[in-house]
Protein backbone atom coordinates (compact mmCIF):
# COMPACT_ATOMS: atom_id res chain seq x y z
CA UNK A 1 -63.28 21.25 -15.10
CA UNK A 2 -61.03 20.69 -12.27
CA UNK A 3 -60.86 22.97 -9.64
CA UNK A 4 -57.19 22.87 -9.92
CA UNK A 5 -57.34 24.45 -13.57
CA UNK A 6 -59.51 27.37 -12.30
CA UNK A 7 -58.32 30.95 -12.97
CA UNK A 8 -57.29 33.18 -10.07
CA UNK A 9 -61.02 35.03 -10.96
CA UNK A 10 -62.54 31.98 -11.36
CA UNK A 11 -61.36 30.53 -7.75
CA UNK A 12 -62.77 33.80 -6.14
CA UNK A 13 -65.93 32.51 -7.52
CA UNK A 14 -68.65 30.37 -4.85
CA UNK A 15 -68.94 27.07 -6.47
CA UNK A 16 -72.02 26.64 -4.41
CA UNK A 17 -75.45 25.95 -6.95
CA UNK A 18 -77.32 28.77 -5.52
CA UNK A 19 -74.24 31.04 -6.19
CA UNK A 20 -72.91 33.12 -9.52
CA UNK A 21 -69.86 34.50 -10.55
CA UNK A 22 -69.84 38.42 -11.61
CA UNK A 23 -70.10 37.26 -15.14
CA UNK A 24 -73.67 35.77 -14.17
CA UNK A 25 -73.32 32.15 -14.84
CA UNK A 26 -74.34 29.71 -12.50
CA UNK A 27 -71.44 27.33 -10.82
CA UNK A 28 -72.19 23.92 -10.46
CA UNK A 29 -71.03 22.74 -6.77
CA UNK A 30 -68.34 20.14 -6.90
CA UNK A 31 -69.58 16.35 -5.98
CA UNK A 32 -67.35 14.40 -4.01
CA UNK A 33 -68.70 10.76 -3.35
CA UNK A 34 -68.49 9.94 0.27
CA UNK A 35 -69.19 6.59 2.33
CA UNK A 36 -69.00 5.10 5.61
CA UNK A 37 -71.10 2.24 7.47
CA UNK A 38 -73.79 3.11 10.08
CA UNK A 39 -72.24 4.25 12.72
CA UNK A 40 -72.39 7.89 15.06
CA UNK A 41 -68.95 8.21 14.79
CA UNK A 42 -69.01 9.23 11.37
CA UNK A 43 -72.04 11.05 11.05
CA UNK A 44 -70.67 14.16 10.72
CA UNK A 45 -70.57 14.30 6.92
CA UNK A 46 -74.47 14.29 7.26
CA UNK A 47 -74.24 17.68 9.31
CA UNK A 48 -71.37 19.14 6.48
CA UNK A 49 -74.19 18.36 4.01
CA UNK A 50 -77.55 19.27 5.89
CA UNK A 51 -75.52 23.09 6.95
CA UNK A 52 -73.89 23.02 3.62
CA UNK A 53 -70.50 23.89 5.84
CA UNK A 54 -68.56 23.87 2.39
CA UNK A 55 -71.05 25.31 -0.06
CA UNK A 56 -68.36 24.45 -2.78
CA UNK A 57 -69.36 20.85 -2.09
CA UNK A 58 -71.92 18.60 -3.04
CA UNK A 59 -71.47 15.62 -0.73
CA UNK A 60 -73.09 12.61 -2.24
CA UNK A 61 -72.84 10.46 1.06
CA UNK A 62 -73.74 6.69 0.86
CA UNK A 63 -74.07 3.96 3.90
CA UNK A 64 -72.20 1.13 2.91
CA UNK A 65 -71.68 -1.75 5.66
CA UNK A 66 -69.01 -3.14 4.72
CA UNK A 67 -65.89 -1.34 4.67
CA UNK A 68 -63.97 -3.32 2.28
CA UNK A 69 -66.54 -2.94 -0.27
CA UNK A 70 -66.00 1.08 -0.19
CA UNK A 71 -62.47 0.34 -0.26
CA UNK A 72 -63.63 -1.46 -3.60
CA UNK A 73 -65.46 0.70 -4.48
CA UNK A 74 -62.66 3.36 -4.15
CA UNK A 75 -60.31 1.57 -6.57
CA UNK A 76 -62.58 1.49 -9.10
CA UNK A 77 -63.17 5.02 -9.19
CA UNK A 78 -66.78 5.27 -7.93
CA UNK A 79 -65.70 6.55 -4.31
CA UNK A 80 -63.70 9.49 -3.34
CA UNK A 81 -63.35 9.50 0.46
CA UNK A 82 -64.39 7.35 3.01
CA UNK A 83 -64.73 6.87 6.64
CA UNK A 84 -63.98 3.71 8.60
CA UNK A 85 -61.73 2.47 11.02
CA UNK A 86 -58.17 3.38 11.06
CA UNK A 87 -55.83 0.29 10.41
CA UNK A 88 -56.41 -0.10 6.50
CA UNK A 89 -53.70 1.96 5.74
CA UNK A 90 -50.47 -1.00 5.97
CA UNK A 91 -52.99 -3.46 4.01
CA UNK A 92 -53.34 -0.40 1.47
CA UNK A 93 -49.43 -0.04 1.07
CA UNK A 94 -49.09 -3.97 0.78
CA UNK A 95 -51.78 -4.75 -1.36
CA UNK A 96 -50.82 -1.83 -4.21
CA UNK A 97 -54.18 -0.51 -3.52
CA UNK A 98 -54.43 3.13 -4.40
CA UNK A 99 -55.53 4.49 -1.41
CA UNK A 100 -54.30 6.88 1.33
CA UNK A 101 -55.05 7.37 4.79
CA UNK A 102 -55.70 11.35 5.60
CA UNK A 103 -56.33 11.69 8.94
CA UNK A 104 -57.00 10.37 12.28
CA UNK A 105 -60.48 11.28 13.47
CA UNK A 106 -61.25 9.53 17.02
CA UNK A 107 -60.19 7.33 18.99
CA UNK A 108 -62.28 4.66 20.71
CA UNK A 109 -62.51 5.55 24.67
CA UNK A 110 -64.44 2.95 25.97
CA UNK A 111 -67.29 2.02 22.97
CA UNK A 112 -65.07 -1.14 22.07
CA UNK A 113 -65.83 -4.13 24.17
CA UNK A 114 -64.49 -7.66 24.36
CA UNK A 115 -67.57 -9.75 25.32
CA UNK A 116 -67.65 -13.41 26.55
CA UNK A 117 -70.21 -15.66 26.46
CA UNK A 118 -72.01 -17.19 29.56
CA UNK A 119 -70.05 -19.40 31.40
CA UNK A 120 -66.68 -18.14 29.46
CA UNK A 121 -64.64 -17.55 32.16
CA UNK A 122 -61.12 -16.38 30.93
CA UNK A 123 -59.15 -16.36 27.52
CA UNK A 124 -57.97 -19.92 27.79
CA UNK A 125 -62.11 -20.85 28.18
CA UNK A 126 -61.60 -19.89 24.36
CA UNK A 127 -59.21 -22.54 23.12
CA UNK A 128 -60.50 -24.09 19.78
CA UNK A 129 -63.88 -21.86 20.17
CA UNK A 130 -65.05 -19.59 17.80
CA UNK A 131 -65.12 -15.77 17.69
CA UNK A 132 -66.62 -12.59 16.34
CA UNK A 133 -65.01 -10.37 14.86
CA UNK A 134 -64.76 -7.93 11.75
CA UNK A 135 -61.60 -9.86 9.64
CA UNK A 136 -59.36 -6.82 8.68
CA UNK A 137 -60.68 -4.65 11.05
CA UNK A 138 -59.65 -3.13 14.44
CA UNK A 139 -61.53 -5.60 16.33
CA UNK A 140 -59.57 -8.43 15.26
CA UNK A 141 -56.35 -6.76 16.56
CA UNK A 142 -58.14 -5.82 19.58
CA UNK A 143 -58.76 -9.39 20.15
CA UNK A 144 -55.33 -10.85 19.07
CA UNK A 145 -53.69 -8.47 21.50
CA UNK A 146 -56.23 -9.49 24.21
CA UNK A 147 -55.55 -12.77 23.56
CA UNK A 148 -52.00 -12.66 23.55
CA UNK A 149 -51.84 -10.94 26.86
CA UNK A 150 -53.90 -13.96 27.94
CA UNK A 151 -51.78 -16.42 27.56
CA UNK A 152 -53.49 -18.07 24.22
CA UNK A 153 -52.10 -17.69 21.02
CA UNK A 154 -54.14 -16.23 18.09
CA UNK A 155 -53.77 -20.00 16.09
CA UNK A 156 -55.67 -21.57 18.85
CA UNK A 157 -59.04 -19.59 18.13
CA UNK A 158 -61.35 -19.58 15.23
CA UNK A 159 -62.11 -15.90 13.57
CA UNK A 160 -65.57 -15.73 12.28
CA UNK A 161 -65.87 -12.96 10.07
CA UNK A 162 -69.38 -10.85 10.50
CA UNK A 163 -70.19 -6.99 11.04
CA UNK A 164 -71.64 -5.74 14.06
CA UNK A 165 -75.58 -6.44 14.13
CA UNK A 166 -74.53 -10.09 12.64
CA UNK A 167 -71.61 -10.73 15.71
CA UNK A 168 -74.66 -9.58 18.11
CA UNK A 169 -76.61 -12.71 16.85
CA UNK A 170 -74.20 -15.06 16.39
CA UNK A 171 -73.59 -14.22 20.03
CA UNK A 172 -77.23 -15.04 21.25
CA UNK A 173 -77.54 -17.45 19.18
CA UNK A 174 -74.78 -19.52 20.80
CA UNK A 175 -72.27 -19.87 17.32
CA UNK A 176 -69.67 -17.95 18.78
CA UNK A 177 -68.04 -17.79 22.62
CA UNK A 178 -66.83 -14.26 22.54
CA UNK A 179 -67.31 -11.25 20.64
CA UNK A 180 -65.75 -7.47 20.21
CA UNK A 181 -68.34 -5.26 19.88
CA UNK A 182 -68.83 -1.27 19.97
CA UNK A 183 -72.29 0.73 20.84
CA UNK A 184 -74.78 0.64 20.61
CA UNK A 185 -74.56 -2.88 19.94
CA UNK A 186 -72.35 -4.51 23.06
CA UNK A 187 -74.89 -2.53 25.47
CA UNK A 188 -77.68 -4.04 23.10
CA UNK A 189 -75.88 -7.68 23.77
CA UNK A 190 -75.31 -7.11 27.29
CA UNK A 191 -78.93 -6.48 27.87
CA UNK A 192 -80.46 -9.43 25.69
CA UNK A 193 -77.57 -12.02 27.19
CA UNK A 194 -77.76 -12.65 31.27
CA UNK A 195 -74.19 -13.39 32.24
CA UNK A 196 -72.14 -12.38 29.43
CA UNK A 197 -69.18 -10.26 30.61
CA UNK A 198 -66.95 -7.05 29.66
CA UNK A 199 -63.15 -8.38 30.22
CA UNK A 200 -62.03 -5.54 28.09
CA UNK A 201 -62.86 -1.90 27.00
CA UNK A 202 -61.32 0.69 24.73
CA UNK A 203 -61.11 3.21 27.90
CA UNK A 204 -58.82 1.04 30.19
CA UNK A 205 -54.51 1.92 29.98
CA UNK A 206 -52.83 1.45 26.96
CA UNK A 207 -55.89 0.77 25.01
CA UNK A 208 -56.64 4.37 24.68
CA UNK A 209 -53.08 5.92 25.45
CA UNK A 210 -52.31 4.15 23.00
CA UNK A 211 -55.32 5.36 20.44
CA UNK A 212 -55.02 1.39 18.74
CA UNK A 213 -58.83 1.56 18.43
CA UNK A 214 -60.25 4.30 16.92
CA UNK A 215 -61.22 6.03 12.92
CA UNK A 216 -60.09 7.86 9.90
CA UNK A 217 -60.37 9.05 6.61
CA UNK A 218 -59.51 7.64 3.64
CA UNK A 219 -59.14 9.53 -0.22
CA UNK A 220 -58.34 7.65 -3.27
CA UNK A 221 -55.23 8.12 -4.73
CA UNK A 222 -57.05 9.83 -8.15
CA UNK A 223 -58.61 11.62 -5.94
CA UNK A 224 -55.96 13.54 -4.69
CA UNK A 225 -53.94 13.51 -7.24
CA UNK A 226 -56.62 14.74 -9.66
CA UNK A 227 -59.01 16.92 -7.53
CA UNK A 228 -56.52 18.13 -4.52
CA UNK A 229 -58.96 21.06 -4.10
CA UNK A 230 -61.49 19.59 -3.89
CA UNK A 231 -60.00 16.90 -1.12
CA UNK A 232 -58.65 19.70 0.47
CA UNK A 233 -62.39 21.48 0.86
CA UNK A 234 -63.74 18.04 1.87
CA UNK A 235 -61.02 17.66 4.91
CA UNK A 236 -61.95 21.13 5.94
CA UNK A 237 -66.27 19.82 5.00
CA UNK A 238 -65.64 17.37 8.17
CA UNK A 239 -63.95 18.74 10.47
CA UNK A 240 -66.52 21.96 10.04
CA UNK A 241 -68.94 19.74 10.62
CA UNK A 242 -67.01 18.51 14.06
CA UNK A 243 -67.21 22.18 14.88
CA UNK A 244 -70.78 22.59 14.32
CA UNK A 245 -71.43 19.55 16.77
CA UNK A 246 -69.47 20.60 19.33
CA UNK A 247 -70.98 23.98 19.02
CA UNK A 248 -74.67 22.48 18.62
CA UNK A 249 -74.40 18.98 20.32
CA UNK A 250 -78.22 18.33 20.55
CA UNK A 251 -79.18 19.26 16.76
CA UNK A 252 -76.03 17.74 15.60
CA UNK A 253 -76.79 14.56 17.45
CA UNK A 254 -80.75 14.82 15.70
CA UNK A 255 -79.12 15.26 12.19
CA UNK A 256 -77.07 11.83 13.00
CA UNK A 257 -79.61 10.03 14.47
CA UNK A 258 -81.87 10.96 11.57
CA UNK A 259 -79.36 10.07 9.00
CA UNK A 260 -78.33 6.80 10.37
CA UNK A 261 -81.65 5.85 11.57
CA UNK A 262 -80.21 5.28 14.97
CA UNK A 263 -82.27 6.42 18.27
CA UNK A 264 -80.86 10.25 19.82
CA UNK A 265 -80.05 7.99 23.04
CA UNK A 266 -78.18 5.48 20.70
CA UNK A 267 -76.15 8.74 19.25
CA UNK A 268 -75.72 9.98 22.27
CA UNK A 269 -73.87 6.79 24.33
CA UNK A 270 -71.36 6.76 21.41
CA UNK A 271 -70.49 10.37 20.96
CA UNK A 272 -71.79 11.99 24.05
CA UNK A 273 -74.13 15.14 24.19
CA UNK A 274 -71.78 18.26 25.49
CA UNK A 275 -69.54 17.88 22.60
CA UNK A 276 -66.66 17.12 25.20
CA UNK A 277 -64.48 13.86 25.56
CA UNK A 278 -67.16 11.32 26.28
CA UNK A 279 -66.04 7.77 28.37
CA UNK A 280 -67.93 5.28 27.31
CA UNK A 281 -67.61 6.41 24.04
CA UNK A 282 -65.23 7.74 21.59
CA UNK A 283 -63.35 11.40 21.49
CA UNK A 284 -64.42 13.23 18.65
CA UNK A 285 -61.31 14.72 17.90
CA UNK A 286 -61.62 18.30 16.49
CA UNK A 287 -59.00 19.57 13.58
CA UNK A 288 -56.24 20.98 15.88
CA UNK A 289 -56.47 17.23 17.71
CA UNK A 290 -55.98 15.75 14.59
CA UNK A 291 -53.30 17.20 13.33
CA UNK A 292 -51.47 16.99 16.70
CA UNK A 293 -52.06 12.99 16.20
CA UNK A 294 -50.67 13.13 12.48
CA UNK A 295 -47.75 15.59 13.50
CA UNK A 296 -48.97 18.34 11.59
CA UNK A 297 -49.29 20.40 14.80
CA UNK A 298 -46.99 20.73 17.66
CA UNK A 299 -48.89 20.26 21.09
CA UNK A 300 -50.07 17.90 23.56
CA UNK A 301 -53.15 15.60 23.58
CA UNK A 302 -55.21 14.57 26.34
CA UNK A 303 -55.75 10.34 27.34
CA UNK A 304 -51.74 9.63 27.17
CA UNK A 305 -51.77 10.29 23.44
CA UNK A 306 -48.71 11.68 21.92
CA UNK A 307 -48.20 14.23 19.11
CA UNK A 308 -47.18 12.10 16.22
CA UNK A 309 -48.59 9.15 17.29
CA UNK A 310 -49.49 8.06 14.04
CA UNK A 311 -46.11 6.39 13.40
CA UNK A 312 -46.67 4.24 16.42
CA UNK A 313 -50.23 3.56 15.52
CA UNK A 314 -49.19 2.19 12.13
CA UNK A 315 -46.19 0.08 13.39
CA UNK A 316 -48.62 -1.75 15.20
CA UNK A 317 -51.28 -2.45 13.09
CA UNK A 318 -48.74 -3.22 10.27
CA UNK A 319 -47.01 -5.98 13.01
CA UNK A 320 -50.45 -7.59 13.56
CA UNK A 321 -51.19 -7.93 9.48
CA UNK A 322 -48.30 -9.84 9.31
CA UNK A 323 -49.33 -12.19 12.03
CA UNK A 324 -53.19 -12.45 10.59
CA UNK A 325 -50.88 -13.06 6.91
CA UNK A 326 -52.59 -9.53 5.71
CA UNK A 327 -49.76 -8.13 5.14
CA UNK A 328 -46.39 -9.20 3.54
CA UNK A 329 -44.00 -6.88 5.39
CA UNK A 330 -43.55 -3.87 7.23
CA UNK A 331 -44.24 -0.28 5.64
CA UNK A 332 -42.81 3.21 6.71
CA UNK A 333 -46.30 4.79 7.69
CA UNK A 334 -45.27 8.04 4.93
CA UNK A 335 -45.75 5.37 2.31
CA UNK A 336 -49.36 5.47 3.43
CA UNK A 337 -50.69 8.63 4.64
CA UNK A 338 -51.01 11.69 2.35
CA UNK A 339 -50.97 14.66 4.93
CA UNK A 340 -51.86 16.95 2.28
CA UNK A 341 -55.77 17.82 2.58
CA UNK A 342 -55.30 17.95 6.29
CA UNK A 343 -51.98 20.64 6.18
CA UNK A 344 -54.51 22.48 3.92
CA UNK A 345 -57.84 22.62 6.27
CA UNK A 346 -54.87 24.03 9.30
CA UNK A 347 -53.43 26.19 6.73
CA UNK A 348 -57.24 27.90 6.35
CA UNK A 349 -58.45 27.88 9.76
């Protein structure tokens, strides 16, 4: 039964397993299928489900590494939300795929990295070399821009596709010149390669006034469309969860850590352990910072950000798809972005 069918009685009801209704019957939870790829940044589902934040919820959370095989996945009606990072959404619109970006969740303040190679000196060192980088993914616009800014023109580079453990050895292993990584793994590089250098990071100027690198959510279109309840309860799931962490740092940072199989230290240099804004990391933005980004919320953000800054973000991204020939043509970001689950989680705070 939907949740959207319920009764007035029947909604005053816990879903939760352990609960009952005053007629006695048991109410199964709702499952919503959730991914994302190993990463702190979006371990937070893991605390939702270990606290059972939203005891209306059974989260069903999967680690899959690849983000365009959730995205897949998500189509075909075996996924219901997702976590990855934020620049899908123009492909999305392009492509026909039925998918919506819901929210903003942090951006990137100094865990992306643009890494050369020993004896890479500058940008133009990189003329008809080969780089790492995730194809479709934040890191190849980070690059392009860096690039661009350079002086060398994205045509006169070779992508090479690969996720983050894979760019670390193609690195070391001498098949690529330069690399965009995010921790724990450009720290990992760093240590392992004498003489590689940083000539970029997500916390420098317009990188993170800008928020260009950073995450979000993602529902499926049936999703929404056919269970807005139960999106609604999973928006308000997360950002619970956010609370929780900022609230509980150290055992929110073990549940991760745990979850992920990542070291606490590994947990920590991404997200931080106060549950502040943590440089060198990311900013775990919390739900009133996320709807400021989306425009939901008047009010300021710290880093340069601006309130709304989600039309600006998208503009962007959409631009560089149509240089990488991801994307056809531009896209008003509305045709994109369903604001609905995350006007509902401010709406019950």
């Amino acid at each position: 039964m939907k949740l959207g069918n319920w009764s007035k009685a029947a909604k005053g009801c816990v879903l939760g397993a352990a609960l009952m209704c005053s007629n006695g019957m048991v109410q199964a939870a709702e499952s919503v299928n959730v991914s994302l790829f190993s990463w702190p940044g979006y371990g937070f589902w893991f605390i939702a489900k270990e606290k059972n934040l939203v005891p209306e919820l059974d989260l069903n959370i999967s680690i899959i590494e690849d983000p365009y095989e959730s995205f897949g996945l998500m189509t075909a009606g075996q996924l219901d939300v997702t976590s990855s990072t934020v620049e899908y959404g123009p492909i999305a619109v392009d492509k026909n795929i039925p998918i919506k970006l819901v929210t903003y969740t942090n951006p990137s303040y100094g865990t992306d990295k643009i890494i050369l190679a020993p004896g890479i000196n500058s940008a133009k060192d990189l003329i008809g070399k080969k780089i790492a980088v995730m194809e479709g993914g934040l890191t190849q616009i980070f690059m392009g821009i860096w690039l661009e800014q350079n002086g060398v023109a994205i045509d006169e580079v070779e992508f090479v596709n690969v996720i983050m453990d894979e760019a670390v050895g193609a690195m070391l292993g001498g098949s690529v010149s330069a690399v965009e990584l995010w921790e724990p793994f450009g720290s990992q590089l760093l240590k392992n390669m004498p003489g590689a250098t940083v000539v970029a990071d997500s916390s420098q100027g317009d990188w993170i006034s800008t928020a260009l690198l950073g995450d979000g959510m993602y529902m499926s279109e049936a999703f929404l469309t056919e269970r807005p309840e139960a999106a609604n309860l999973a928006m308000q799931a997360y950002f619970k969860a956010v609370e929780f962490w900022k609230q509980n740092p150290e055992e929110g940072n073990r549940i991760i850590a745990d979850a992920i199989q990542f070291d606490v230290s590994d947990v920590e240099m991404v997200i931080g352990v106060d549950g502040e804004i943590h440089k060198g990391g990311i900013m775990v933005f919390d739900l009133d910072e996320a709807a400021r980004f989306m425009g939901v919320k008047d009010g300021d953000l710290p880093l340069g950000m601006s309130n709304g800054q989600i039309a600006e973000h998208w503009k962007t991204t959409n631009t560089w798809w149509q240089k990488f020939g991801m994307a056809d043509a531009m896209h008003d970001w509305t045709e994109g972005v369903d604001l609905s689950p995350l006007k509902a989680a401010v709406e019950a705070e």
